[in-house]
N, C-alpha and C. Protein backbone atom coordinates (compact mmCIF):
# COMPACT_ATOMS: atom_id res chain seq x y z
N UNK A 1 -84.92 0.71 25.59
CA UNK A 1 -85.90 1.21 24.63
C UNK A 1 -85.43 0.89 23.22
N UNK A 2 -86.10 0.96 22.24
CA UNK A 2 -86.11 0.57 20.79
C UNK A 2 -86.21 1.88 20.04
N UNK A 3 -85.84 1.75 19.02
CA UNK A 3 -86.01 3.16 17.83
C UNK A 3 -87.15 3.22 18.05
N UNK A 4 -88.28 2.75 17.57
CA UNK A 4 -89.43 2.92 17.46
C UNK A 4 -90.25 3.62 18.62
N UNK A 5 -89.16 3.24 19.88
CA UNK A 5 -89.97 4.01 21.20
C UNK A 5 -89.47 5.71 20.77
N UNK A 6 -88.04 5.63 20.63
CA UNK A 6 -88.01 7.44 20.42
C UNK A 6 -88.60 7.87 19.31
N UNK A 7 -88.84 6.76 17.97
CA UNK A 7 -89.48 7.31 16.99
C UNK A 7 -91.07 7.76 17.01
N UNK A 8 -91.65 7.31 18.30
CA UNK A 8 -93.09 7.05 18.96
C UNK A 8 -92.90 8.39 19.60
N UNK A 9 -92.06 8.79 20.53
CA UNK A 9 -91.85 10.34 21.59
C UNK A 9 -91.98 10.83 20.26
N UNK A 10 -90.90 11.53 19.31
CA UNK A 10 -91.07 11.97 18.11
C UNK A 10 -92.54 12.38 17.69
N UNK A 11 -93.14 11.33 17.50
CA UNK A 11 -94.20 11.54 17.04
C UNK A 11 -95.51 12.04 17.79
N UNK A 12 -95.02 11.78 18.98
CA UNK A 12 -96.12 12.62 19.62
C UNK A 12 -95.51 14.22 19.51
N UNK A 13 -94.75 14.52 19.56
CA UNK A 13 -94.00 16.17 19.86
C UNK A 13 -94.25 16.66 18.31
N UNK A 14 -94.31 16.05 17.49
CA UNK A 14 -94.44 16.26 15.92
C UNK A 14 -96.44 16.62 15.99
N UNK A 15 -97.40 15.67 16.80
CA UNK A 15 -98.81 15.99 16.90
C UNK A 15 -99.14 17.17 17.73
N UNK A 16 -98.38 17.59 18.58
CA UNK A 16 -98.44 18.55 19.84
C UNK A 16 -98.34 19.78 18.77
N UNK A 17 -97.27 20.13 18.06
CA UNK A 17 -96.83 21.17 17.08
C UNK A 17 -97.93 21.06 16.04
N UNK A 18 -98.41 19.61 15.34
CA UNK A 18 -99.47 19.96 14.29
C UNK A 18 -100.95 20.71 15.12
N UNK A 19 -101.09 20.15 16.14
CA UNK A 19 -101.85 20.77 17.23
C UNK A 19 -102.34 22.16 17.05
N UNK A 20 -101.22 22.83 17.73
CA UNK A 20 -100.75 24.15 18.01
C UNK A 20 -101.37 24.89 16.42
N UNK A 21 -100.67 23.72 15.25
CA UNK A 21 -100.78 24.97 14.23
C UNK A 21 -101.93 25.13 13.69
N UNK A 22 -102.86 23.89 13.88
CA UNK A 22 -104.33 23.86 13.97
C UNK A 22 -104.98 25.31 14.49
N UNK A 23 -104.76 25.33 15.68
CA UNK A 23 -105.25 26.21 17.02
C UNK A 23 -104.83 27.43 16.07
N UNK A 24 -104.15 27.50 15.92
CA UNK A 24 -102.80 29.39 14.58
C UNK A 24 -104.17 29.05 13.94
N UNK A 25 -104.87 28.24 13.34
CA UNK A 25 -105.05 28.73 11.83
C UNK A 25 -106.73 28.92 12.25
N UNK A 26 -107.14 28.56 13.28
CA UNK A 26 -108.33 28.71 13.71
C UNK A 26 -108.61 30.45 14.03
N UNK A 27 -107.34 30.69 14.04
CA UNK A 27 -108.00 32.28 13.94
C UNK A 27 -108.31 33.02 12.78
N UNK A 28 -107.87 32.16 11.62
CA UNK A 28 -108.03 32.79 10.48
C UNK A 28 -109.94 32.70 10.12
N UNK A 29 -109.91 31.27 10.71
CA UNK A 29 -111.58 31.06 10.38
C UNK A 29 -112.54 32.16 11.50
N UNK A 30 -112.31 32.09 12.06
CA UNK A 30 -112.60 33.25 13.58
C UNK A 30 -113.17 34.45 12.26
N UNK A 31 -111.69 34.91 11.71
CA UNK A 31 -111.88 36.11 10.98
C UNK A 31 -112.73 36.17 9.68
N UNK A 32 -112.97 34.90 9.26
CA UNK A 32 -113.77 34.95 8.23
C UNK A 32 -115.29 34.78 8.27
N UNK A 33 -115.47 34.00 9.74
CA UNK A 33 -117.03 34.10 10.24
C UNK A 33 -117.45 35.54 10.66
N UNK A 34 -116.37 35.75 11.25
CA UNK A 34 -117.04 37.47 11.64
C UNK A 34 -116.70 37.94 10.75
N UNK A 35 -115.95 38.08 9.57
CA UNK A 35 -116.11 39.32 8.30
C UNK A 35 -115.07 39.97 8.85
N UNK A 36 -113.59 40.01 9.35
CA UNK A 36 -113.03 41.08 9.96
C UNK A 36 -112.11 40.93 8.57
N UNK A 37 -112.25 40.13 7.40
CA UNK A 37 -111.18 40.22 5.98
C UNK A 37 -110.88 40.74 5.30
N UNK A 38 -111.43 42.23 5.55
CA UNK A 38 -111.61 43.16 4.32
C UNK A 38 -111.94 42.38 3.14
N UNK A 39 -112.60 42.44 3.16
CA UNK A 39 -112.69 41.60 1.86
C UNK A 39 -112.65 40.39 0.92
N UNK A 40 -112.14 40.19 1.81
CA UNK A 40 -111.12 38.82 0.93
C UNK A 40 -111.95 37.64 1.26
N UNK A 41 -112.57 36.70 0.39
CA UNK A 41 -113.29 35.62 0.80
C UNK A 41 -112.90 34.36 0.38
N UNK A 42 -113.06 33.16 1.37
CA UNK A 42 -112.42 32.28 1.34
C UNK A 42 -113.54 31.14 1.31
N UNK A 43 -113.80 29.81 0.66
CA UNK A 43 -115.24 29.00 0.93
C UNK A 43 -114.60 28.65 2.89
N UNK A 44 -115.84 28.58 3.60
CA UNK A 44 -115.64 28.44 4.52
C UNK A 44 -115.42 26.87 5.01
N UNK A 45 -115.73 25.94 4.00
CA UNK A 45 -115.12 24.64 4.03
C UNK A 45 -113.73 24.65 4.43
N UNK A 46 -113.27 25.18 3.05
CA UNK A 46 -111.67 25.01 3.19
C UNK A 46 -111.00 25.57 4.22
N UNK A 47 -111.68 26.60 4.53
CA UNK A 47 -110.97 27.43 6.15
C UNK A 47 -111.35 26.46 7.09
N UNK A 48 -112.19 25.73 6.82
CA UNK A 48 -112.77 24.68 8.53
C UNK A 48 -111.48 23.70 8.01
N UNK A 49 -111.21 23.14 6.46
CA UNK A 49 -110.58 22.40 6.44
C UNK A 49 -109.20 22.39 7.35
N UNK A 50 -108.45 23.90 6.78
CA UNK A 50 -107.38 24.22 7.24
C UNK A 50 -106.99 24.19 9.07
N UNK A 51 -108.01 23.66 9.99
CA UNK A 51 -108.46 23.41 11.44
C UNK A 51 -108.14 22.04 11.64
N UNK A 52 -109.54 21.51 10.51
CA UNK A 52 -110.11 20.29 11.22
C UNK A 52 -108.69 19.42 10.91
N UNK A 53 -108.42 19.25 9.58
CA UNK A 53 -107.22 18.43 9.38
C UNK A 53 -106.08 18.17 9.89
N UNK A 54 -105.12 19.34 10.39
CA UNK A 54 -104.00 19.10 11.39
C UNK A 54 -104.50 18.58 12.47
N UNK A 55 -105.90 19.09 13.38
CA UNK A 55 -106.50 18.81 14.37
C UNK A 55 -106.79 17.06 14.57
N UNK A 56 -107.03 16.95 13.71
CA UNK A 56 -107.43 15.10 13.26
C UNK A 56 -106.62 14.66 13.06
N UNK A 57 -105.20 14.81 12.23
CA UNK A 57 -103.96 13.76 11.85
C UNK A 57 -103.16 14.29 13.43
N UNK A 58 -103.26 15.24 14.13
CA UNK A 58 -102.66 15.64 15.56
C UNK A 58 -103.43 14.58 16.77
N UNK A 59 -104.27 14.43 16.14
CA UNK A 59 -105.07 13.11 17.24
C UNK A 59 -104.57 12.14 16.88
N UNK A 60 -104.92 11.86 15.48
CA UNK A 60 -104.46 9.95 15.47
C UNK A 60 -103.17 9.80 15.80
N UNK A 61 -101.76 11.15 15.34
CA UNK A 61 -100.46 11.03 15.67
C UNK A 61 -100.29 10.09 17.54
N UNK A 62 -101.45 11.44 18.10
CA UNK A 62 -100.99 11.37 19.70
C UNK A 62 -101.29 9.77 19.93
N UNK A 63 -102.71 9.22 19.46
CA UNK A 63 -103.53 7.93 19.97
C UNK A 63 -102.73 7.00 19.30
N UNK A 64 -101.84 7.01 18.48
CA UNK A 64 -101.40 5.59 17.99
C UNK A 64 -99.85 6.49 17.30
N UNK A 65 -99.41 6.72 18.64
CA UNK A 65 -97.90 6.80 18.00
C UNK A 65 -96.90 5.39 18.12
N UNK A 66 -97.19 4.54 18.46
CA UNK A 66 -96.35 3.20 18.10
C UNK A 66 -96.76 2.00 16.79
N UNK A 67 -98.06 2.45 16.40
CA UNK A 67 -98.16 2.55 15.26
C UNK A 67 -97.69 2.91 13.79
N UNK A 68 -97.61 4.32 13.89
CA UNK A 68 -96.87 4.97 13.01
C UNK A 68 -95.24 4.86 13.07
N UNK A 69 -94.92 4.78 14.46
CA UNK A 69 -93.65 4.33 14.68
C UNK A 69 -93.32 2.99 13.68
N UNK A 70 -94.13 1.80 14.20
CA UNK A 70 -93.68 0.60 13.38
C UNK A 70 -93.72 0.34 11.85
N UNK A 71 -94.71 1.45 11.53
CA UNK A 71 -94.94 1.85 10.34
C UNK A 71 -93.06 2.27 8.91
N UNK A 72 -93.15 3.00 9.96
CA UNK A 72 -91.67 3.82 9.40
C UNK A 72 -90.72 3.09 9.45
N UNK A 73 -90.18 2.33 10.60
CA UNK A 73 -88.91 1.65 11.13
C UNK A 73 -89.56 -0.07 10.77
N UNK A 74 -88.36 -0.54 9.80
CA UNK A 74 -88.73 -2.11 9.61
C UNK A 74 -88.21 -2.57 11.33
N UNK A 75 -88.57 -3.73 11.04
CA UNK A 75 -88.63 -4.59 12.50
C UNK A 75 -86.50 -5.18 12.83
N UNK A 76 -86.07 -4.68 11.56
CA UNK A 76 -84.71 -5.52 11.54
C UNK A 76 -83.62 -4.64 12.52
N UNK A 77 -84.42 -3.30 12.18
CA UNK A 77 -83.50 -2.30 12.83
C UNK A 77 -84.26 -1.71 14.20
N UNK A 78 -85.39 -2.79 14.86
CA UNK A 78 -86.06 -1.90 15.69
C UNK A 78 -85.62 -3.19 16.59
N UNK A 79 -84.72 -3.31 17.07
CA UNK A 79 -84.00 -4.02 18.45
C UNK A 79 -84.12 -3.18 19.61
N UNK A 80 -83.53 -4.13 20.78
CA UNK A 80 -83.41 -3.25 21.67
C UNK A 80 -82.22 -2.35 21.86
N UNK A 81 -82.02 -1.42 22.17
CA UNK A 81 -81.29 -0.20 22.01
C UNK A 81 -80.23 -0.76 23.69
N UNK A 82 -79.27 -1.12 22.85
CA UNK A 82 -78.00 -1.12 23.91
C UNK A 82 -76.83 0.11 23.89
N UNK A 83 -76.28 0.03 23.01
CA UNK A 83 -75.99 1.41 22.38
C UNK A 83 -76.46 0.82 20.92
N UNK A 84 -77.05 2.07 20.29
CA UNK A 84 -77.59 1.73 18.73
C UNK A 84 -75.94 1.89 17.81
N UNK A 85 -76.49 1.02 16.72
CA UNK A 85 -75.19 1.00 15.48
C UNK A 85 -75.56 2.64 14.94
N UNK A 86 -74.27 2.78 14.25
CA UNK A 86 -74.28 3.71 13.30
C UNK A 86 -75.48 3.87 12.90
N UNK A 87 -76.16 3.26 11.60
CA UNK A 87 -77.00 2.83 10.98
C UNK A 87 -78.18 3.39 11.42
N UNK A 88 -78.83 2.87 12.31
CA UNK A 88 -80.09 2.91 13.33
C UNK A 88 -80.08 4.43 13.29
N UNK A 89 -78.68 4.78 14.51
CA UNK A 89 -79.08 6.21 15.27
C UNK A 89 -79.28 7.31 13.46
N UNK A 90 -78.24 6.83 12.32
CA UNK A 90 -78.51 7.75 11.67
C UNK A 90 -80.13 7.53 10.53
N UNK A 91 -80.32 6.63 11.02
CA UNK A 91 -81.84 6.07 10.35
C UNK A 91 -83.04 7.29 11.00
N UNK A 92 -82.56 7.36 12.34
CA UNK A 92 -83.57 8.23 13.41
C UNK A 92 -83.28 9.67 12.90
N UNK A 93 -81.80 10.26 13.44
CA UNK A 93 -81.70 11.73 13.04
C UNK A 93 -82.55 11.58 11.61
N UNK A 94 -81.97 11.21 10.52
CA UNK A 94 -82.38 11.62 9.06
C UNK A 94 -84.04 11.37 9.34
N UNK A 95 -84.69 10.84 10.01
CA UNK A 95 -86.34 10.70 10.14
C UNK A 95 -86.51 12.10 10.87
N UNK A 96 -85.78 12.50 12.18
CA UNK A 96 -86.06 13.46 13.12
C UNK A 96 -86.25 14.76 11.34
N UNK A 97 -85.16 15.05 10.77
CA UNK A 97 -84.51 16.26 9.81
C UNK A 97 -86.10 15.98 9.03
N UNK A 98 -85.96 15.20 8.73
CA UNK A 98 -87.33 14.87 7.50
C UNK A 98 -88.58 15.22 7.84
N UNK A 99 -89.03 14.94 9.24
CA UNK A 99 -89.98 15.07 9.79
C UNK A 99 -90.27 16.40 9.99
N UNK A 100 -89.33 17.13 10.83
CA UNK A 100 -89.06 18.56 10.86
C UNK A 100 -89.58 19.38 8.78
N UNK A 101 -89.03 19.22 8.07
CA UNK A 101 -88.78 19.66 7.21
C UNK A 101 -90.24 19.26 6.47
N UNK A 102 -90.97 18.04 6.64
CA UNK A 102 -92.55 17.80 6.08
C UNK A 102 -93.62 18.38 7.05
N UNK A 103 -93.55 18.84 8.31
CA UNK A 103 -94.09 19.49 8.97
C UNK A 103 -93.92 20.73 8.41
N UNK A 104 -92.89 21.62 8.44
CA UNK A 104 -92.97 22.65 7.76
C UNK A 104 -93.63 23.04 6.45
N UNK A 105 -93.22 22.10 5.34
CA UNK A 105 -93.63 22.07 4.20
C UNK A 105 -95.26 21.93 4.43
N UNK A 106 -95.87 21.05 5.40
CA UNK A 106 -97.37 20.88 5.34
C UNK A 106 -97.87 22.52 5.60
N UNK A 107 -97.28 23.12 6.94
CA UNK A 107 -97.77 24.54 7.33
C UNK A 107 -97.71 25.43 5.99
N UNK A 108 -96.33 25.56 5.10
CA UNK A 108 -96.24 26.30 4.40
C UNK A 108 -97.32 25.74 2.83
N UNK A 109 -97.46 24.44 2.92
CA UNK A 109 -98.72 24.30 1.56
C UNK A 109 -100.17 24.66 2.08
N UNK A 110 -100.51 24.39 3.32
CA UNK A 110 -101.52 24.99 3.81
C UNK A 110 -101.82 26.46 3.47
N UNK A 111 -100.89 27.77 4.06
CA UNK A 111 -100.78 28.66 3.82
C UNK A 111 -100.63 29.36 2.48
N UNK A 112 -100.16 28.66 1.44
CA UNK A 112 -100.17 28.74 0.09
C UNK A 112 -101.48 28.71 -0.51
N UNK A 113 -102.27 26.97 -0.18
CA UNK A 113 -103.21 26.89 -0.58
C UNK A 113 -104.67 28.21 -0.12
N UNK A 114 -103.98 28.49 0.77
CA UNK A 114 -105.13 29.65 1.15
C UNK A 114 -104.65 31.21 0.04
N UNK A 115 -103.28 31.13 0.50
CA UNK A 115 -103.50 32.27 -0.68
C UNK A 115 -104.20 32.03 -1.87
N UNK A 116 -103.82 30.91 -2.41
CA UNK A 116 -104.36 30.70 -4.12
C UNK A 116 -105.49 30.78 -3.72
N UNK A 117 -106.33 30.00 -3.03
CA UNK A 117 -107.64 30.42 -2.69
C UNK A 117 -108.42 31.59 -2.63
N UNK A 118 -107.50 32.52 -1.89
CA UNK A 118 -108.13 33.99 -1.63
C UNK A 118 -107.99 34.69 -3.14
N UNK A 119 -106.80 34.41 -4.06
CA UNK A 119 -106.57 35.21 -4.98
C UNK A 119 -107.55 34.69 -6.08
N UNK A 120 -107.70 33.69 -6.04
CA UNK A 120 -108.80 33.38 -7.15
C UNK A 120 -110.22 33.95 -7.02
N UNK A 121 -110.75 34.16 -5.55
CA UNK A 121 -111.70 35.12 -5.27
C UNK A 121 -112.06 35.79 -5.01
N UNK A 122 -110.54 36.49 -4.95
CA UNK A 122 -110.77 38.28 -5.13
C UNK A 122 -110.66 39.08 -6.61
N UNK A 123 -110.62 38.20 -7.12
CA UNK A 123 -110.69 38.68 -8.68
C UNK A 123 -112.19 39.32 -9.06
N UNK A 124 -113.44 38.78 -8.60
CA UNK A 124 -114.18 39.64 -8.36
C UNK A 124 -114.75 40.62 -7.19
N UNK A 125 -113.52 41.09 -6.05
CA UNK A 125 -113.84 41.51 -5.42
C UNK A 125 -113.50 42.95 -5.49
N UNK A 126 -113.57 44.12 -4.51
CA UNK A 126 -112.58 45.18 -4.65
C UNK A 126 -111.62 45.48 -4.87
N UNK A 127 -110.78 44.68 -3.99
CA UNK A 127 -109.45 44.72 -3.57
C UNK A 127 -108.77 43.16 -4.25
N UNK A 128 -108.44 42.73 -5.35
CA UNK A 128 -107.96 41.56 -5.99
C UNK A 128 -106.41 41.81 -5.69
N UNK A 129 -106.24 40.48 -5.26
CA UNK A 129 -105.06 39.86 -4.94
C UNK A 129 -104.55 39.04 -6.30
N UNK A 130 -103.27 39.17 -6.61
CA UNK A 130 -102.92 38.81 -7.92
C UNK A 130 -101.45 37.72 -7.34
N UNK A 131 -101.30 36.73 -7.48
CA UNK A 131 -99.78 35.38 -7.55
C UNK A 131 -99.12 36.11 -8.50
N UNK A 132 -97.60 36.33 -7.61
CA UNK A 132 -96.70 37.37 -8.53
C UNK A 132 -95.89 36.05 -8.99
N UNK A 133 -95.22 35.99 -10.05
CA UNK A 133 -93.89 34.97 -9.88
C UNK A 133 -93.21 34.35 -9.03
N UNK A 134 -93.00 35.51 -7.70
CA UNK A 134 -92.45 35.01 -6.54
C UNK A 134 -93.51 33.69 -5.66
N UNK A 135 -94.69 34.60 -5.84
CA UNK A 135 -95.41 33.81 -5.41
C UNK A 135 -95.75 32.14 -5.70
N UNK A 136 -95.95 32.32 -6.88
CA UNK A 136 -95.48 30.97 -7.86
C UNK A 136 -94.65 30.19 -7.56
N UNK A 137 -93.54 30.63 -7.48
CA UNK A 137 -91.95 29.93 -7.09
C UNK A 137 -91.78 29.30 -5.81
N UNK A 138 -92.10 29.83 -4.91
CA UNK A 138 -92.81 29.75 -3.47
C UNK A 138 -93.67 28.28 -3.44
N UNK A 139 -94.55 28.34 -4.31
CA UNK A 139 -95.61 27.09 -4.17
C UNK A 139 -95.01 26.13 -4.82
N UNK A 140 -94.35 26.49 -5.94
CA UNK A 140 -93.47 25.28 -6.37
C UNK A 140 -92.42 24.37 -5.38
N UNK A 141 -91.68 25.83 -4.81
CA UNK A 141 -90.76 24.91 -3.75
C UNK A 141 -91.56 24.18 -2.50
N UNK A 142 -92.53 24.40 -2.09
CA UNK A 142 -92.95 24.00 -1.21
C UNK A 142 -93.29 22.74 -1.74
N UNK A 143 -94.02 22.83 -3.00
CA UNK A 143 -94.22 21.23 -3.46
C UNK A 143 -93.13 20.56 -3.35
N UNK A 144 -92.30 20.80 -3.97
CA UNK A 144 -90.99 20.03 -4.04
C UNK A 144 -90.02 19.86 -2.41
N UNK A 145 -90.62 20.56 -1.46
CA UNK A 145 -90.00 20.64 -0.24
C UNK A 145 -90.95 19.23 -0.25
N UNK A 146 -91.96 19.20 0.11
CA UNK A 146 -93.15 18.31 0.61
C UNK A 146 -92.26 17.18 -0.31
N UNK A 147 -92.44 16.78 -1.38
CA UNK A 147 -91.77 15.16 -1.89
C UNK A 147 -90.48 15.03 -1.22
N UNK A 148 -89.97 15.88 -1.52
CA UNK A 148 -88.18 15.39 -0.82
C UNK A 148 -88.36 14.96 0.67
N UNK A 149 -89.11 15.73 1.37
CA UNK A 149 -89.33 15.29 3.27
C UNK A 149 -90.01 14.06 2.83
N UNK A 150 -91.01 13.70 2.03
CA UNK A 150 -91.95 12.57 2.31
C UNK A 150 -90.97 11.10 1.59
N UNK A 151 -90.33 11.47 0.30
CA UNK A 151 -89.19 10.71 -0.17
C UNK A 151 -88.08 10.48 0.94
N UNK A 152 -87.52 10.99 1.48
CA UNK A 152 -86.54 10.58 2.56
C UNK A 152 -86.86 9.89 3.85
N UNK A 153 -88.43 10.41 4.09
CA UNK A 153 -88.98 9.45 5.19
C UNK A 153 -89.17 8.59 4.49
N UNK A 154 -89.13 7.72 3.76
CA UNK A 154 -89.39 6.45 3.11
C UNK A 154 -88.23 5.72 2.77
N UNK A 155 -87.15 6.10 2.87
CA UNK A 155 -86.05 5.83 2.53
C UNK A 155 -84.95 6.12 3.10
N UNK A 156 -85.07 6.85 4.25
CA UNK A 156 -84.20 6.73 5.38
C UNK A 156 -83.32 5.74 5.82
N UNK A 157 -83.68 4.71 5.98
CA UNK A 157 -82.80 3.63 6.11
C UNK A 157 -81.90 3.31 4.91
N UNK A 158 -82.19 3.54 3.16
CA UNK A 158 -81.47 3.25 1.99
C UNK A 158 -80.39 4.49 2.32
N UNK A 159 -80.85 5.65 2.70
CA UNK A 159 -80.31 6.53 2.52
C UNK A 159 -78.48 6.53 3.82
N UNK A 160 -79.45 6.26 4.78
CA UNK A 160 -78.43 6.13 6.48
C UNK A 160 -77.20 4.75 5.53
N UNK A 161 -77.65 3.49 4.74
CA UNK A 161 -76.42 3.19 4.47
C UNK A 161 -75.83 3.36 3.48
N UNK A 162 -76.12 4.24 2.35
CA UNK A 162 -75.75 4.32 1.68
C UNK A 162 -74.53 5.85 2.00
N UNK A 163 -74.87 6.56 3.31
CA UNK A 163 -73.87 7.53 3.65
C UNK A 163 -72.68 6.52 4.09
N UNK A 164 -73.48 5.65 4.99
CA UNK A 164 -72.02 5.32 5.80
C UNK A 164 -71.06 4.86 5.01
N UNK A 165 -71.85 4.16 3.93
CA UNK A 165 -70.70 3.32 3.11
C UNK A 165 -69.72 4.37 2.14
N UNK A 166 -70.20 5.45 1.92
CA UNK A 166 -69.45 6.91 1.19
C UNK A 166 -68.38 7.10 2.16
N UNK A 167 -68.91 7.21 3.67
CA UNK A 167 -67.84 7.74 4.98
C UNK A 167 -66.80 6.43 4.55
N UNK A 168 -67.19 5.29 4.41
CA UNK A 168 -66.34 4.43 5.19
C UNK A 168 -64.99 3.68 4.39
């Protein structure tokens, strides 16, 4: 097998989880068609958004994961796998860490973006929801989580030799 084949498994187990978190957030819309929010109102676009989108990039992941595979991994380092060099295997972990860490960051800007959402329109509601500082700080890091995962998947390979050559 080739990087690109485990970077392909990867990527399907990475659509299975965006999947799943699709399916999580579909209950939030559940709660906003039936009114169970106390209050709190959200445009019901953006709640379908918060579904349809993982649901759709969780499809194309599953239907064309050797795609996205070849996408990521240049062709120089996608040999066949006898035992992989240094290089390669740490090209993959640092994609596996990255991947992990922009998945998260996507769940947690999702979830952000809904707060800001809700708080901007409960300002005329009963019960107004107010972004404390913390809250703030929170959306900042997540932004900045989101570039650093999406910067290192792009550069994974600059990055894998530029360690070894520090180790070596």
């Amino acid at each position: 097998m080739k990087p690109t084949h485990y970077l392909a498994a990867f990527v399907r187990v990475f659509s299975v989880l965006l999947f799943l978190y699709g399916l999580r957030q579909s209950l939030f819309v559940i709660g906003l068609v039936t009114g169970e929010l106390n209050g709190l109102s959200v445009p019901l676009v953006f709640a379908l958004s918060s579904v349809v989108l993982p649901v759709l990039v969780a499809w194309f992941l599953w239907n064309f994961p050797m795609m996205v595979a070849t996408s990521i991994l240049k062709p120089e380092i996608d040999q066949a796998v006898e035992p992989m060099n240094a290089q390669a295997t740490l090209t993959v972990l640092l994609l596996a860490i990255a991947s992990a860490f922009l998945y998260l960051a996507i769940i947690d800007a999702v979830h952000w973006a809904t707060i800001w959402q809700m708080a901007e329109r409960s300002h005329r509601g009963q019960a107004p929801l107010y972004l404390n500082e913390e809250h703030k700080a929170n959306m900042l890091a997540t932004t900045v989580e989101m570039f650093v995962s999406a910067a290192l998947i792009l550069k994974a390979r600059t990055l894998a030799r530029k360690m070894l050559r520090v180790s070596a």
